[in-house]
Protein backbone atom coordinates (compact mmCIF):
# COMPACT_ATOMS: atom_id res chain seq x y z
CA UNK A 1 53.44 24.81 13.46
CA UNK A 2 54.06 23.93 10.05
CA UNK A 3 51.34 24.41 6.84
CA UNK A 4 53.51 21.57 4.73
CA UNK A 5 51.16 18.87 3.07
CA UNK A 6 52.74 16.27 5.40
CA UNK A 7 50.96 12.64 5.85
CA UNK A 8 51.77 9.65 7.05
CA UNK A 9 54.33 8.44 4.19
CA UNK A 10 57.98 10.51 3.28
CA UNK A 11 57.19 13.42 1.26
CA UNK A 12 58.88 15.51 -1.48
CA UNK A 13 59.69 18.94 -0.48
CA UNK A 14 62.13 22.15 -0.35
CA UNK A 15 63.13 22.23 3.11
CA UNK A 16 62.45 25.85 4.44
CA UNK A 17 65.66 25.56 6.79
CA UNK A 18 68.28 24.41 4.11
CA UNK A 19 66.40 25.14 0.95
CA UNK A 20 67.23 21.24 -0.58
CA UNK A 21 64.60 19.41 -2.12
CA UNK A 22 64.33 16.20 -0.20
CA UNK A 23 62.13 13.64 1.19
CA UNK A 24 61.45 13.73 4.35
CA UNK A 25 62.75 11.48 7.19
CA UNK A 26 60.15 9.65 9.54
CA UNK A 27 60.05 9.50 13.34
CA UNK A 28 57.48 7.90 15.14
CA UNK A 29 56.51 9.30 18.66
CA UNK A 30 53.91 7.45 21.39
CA UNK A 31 51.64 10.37 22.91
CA UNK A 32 49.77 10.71 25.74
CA UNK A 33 46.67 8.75 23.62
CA UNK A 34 49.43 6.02 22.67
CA UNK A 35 49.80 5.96 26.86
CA UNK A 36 45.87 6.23 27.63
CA UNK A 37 45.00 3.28 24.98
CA UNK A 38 47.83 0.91 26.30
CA UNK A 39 46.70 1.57 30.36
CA UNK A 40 42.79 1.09 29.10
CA UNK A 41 43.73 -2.29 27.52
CA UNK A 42 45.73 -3.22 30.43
CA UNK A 43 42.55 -2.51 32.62
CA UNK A 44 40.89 -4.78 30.40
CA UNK A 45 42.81 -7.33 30.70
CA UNK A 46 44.19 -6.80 27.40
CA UNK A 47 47.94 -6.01 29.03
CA UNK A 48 49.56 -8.57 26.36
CA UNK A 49 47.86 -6.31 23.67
CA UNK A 50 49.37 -2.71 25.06
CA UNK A 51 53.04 -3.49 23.86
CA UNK A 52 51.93 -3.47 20.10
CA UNK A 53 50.87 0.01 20.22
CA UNK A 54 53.84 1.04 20.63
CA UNK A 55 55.31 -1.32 17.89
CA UNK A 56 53.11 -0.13 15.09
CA UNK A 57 52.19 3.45 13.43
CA UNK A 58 48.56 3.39 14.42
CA UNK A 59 48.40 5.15 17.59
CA UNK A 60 51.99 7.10 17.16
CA UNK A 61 52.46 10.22 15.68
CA UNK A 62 54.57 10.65 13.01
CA UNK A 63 57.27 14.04 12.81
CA UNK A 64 58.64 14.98 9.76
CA UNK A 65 62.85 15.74 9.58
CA UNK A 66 65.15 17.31 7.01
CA UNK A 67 67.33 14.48 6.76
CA UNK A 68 70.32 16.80 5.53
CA UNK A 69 70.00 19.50 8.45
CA UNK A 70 67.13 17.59 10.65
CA UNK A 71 65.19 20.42 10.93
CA UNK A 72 61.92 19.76 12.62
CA UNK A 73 58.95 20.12 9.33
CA UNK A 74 55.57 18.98 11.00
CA UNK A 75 53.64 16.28 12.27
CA UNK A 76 51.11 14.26 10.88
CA UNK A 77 48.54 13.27 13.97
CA UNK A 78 46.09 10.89 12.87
C-alpha cells in the first residue's frame, strides 16, 4: 500500500514507477459501502436516491494513477 500524501483532489508528485513529476490522474471506484448504502436506501424506500451514489464522489473511493505509465499510487478512502 502506498505512504504518498494522497487526498481526494490530483496531487503533485514524482512517480516512484517512472520517476516524472506529475499530477496524478483520478479514478473513482463504488465499494462494497457504495453497494451497502444504495441497497439500505432502497429498503427504505429511498430506491430513486441509490443511483446518485454512484454519480457523485461521496461514497466512492478515489485511486490515484501515473497518467504517463498508469501505475497504480494509492487510494484515498474517505
Amino acid at each position: 500500500m502506498s505512504t504518498l500524501p494522497l487526498g481526494d483532489e490530483p496531487t503533485n508528485i514524482v512517480c516512484p514507477r517512472c520517476g516524472q513529476s506529475i499530477l496524478t490522474k483520478l479514478d473513482y471506484k463504488a465499494t462494497t459501502r457504495t453497494h451497502i448504502i444504495a441497497l439500505i436506501l432502497c429498503l427504505m424506500g429511498c430506491w430513486f436516491c441509490a443511483p446518485v451514489l454512484y454519480c457523485t464522489s461521496c461514497a466512492r473511493n478515489i485511486e490515484h494513477y501515473c497518467p504517463n505509465c498508469n501505475a497504480f499510487l494509492g487510494i484515498y478512502d474517505h
